[in-house]
Protein backbone atom coordinates (compact mmCIF):
# COMPACT_ATOMS: atom_id res chain seq x y z
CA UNK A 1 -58.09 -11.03 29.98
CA UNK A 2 -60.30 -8.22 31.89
CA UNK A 3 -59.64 -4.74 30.26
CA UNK A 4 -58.95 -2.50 33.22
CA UNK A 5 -60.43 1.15 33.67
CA UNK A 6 -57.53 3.44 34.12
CA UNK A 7 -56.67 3.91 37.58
CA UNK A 8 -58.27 0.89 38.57
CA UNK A 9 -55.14 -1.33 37.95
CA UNK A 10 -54.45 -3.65 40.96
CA UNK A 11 -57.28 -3.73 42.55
CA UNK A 12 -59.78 -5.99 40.95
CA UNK A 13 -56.64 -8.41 41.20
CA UNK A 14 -56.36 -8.27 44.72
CA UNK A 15 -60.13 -7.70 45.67
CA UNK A 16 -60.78 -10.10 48.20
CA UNK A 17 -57.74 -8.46 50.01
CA UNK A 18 -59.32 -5.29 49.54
CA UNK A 19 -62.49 -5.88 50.79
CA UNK A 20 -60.63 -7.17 54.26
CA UNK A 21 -58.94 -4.12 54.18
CA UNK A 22 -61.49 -1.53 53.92
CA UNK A 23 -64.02 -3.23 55.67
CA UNK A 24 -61.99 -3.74 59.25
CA UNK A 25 -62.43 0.26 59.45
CA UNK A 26 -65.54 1.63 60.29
CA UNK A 27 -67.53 4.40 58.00
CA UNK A 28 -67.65 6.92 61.21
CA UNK A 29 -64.15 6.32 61.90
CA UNK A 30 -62.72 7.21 57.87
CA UNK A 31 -64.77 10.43 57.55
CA UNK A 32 -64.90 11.57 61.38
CA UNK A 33 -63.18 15.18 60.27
CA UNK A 34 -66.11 15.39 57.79
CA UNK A 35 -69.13 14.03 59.99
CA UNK A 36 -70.14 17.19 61.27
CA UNK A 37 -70.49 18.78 57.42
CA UNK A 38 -72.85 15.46 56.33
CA UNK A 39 -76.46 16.03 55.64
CA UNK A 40 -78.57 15.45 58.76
CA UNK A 41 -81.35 14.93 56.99
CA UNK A 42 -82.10 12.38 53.99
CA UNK A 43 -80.58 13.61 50.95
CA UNK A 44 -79.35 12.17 47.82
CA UNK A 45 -75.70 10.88 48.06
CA UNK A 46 -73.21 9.93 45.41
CA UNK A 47 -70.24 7.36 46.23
CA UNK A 48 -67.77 7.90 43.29
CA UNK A 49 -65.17 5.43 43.42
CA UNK A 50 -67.72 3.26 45.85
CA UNK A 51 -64.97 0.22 46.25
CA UNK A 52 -66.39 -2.79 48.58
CA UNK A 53 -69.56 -0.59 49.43
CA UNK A 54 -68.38 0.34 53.39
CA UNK A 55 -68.93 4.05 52.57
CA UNK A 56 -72.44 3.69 50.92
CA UNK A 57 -73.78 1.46 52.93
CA UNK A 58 -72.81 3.64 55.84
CA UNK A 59 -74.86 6.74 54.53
CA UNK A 60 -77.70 4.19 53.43
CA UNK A 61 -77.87 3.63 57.15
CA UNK A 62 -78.42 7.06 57.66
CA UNK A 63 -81.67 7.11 55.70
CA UNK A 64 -80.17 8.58 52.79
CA UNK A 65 -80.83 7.53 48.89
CA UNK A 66 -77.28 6.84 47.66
CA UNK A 67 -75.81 5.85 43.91
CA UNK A 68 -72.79 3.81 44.32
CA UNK A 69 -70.39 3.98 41.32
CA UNK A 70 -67.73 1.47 41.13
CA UNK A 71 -65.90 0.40 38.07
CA UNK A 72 -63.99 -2.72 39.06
CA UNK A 73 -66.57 -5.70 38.52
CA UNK A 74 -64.91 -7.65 41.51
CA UNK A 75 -65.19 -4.94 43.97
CA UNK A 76 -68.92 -4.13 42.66
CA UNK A 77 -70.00 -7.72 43.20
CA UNK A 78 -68.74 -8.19 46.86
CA UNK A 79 -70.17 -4.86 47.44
CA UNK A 80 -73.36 -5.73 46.71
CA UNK A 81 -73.16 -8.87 48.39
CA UNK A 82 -71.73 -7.57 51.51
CA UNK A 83 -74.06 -4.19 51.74
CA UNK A 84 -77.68 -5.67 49.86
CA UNK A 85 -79.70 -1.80 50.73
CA UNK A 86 -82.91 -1.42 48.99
CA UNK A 87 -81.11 2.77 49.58
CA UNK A 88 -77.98 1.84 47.15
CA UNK A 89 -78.06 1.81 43.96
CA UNK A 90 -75.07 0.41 41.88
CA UNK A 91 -73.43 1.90 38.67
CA UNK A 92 -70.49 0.42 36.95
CA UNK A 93 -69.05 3.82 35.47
CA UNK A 94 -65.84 5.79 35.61
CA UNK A 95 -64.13 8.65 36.14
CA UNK A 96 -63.47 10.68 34.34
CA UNK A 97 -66.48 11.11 32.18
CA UNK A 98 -69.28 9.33 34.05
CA UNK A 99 -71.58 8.86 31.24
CA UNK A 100 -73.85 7.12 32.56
CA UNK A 101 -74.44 8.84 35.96
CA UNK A 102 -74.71 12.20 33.56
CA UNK A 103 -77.19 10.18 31.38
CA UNK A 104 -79.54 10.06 34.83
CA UNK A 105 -79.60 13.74 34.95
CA UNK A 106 -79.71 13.83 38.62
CA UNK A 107 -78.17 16.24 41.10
CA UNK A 108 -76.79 15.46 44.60
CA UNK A 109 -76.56 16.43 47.74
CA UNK A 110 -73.20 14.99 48.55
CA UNK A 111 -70.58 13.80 46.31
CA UNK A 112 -67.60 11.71 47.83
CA UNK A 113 -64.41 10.94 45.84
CA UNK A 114 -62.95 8.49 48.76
CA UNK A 115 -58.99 8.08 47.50
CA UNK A 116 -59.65 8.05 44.01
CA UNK A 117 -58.92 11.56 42.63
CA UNK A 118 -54.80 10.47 42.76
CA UNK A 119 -55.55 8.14 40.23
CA UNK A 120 -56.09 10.21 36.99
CA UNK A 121 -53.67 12.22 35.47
CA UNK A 122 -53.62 15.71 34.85
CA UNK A 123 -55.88 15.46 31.84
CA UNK A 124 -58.05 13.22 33.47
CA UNK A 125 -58.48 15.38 36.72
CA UNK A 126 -59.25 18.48 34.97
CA UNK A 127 -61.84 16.59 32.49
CA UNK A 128 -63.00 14.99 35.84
CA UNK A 129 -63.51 18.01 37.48
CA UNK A 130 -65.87 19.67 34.73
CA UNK A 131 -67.93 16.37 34.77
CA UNK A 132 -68.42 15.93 38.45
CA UNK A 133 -68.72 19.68 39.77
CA UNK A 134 -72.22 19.62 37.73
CA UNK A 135 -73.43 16.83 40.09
CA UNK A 136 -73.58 19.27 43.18
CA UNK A 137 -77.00 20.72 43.49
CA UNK A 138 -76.56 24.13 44.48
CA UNK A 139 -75.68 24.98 48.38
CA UNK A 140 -74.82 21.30 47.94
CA UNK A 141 -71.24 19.68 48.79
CA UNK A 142 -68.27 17.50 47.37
CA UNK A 143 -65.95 15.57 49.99
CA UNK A 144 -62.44 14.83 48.45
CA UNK A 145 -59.54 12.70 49.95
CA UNK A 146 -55.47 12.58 48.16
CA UNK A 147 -53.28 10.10 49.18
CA UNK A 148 -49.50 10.59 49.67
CA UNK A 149 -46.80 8.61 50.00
CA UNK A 150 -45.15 5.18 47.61
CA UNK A 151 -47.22 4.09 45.59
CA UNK A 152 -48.04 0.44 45.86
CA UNK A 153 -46.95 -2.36 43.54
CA UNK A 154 -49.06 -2.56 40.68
CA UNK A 155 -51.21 0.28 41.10
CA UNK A 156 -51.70 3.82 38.94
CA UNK A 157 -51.28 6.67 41.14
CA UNK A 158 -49.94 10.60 40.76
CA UNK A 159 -48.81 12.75 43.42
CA UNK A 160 -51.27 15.69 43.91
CA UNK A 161 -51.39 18.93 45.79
CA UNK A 162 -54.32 20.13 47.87
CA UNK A 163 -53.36 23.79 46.52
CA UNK A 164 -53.76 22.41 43.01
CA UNK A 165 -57.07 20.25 43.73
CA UNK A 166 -58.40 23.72 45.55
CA UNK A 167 -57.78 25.66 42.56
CA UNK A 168 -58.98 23.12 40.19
CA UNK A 169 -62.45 22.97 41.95
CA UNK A 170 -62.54 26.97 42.44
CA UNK A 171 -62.42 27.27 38.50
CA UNK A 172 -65.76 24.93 38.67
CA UNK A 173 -67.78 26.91 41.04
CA UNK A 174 -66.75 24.69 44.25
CA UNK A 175 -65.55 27.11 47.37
CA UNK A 176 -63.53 24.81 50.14
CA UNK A 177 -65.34 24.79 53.52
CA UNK A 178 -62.74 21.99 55.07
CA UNK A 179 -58.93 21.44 54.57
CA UNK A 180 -57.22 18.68 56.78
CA UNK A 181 -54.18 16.49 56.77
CA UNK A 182 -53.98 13.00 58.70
CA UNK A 183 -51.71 10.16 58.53
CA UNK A 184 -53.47 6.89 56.98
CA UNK A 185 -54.77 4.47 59.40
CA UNK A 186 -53.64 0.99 56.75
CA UNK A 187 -50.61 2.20 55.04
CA UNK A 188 -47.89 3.11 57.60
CA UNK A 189 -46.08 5.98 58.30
CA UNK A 190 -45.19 6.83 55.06
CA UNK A 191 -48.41 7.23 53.41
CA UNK A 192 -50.71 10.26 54.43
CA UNK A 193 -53.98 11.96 53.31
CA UNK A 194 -55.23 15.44 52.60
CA UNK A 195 -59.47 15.50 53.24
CA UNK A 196 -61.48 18.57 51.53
CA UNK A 197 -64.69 19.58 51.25
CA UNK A 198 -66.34 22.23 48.97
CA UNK A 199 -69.58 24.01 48.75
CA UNK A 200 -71.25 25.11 46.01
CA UNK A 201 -72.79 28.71 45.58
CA UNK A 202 -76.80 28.61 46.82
């Protein structure tokens, strides 16, 4: 029996339906409110929560270095087989904690949390937020989405404020540059998303 990360539940289970799902939508068209607030030049991107590899593969394409992190071994293997970039580089570690991405002592440019941060539990999000804050070099910035709505069959999810995840990422040093709301584009019309980005200080 595979020991589950907590928060991954569900979706190593159902990966091959995942990968269908997140795959028919394309990278430009999940982050177009953020676009205009990615790097234009080559930086050094970290996918947190990378999934089937659509997101990383999508900055890879945009001649940036990127470290995808992905804990569920099911997604990580059809992620590398669907997106083989020599510019990704693939990490099986978790949130909160990310020992081994700290253990590479690298700083980033970018770091995305793409509908994962609902997943941890108060405990988890504020030990989450000390470890990944760090990450962002300074003047760099950290993209967050937070789903809303039921919460699927099988999976681990909390409701979460924006307010809350603002304040949370204020204590750390991160100032919010971009607050928007959106319904989901998979999910129906019950299920929406909050999308914010932070700075750090320069």
């Amino acid at each position: 029996m595979t020991i589950r990360v907590s928060g991954t539940e569900g979706y190593g289970e159902t990966a091959a339906e995942r990968v269908k799902q997140y795959e028919s939508i394309p990278f430009a068209h999940v982050h177009r409110h953020m676009m205009h607030l990615f790097p234009t030049t080559p930086s050094r991107v970290i996918d947190i929560g990378a999934g089937t590899g659509r997101d990383a593969a999508g900055f890879a394409g945009l001649g940036h270095t990127v470290t995808a992190v992905e804990p569920t071994p099911e997604l990580r293997a059809e992620a590398q087989r669907l997106h083989p970039h020599p510019a990704i580089t693939w990490i099986d570690d978790s949130l909160p904690d990310l020992d081994r991405v700290h253990a590479l002592g690298e700083r980033y440019d970018l770091v995305m949390l793409t509908a994962v941060w609902m997943h941890l539990d108060q405990a988890q999000r504020e030990r989450a937020m000390a470890r990944v804050a760090p990450l962002v070099r300074p003047g760099g910035m950290m993209a967050l989405s937070l789903r809303h709505g039921p919460v699927p069959a099988g999976r681990r999810m909390f409701e979460i404020s924006a307010q809350e995840t603002c304040e949370l990422a204020g204590r750390h040093g991160l100032s919010v540059i971009h607050e928007s709301k959106g319904a989901a584009v998979l999910s129906g019309p019950d299920v929406w998303w909050d999308r914010l980005a932070f700075r750090t200080q320069r």
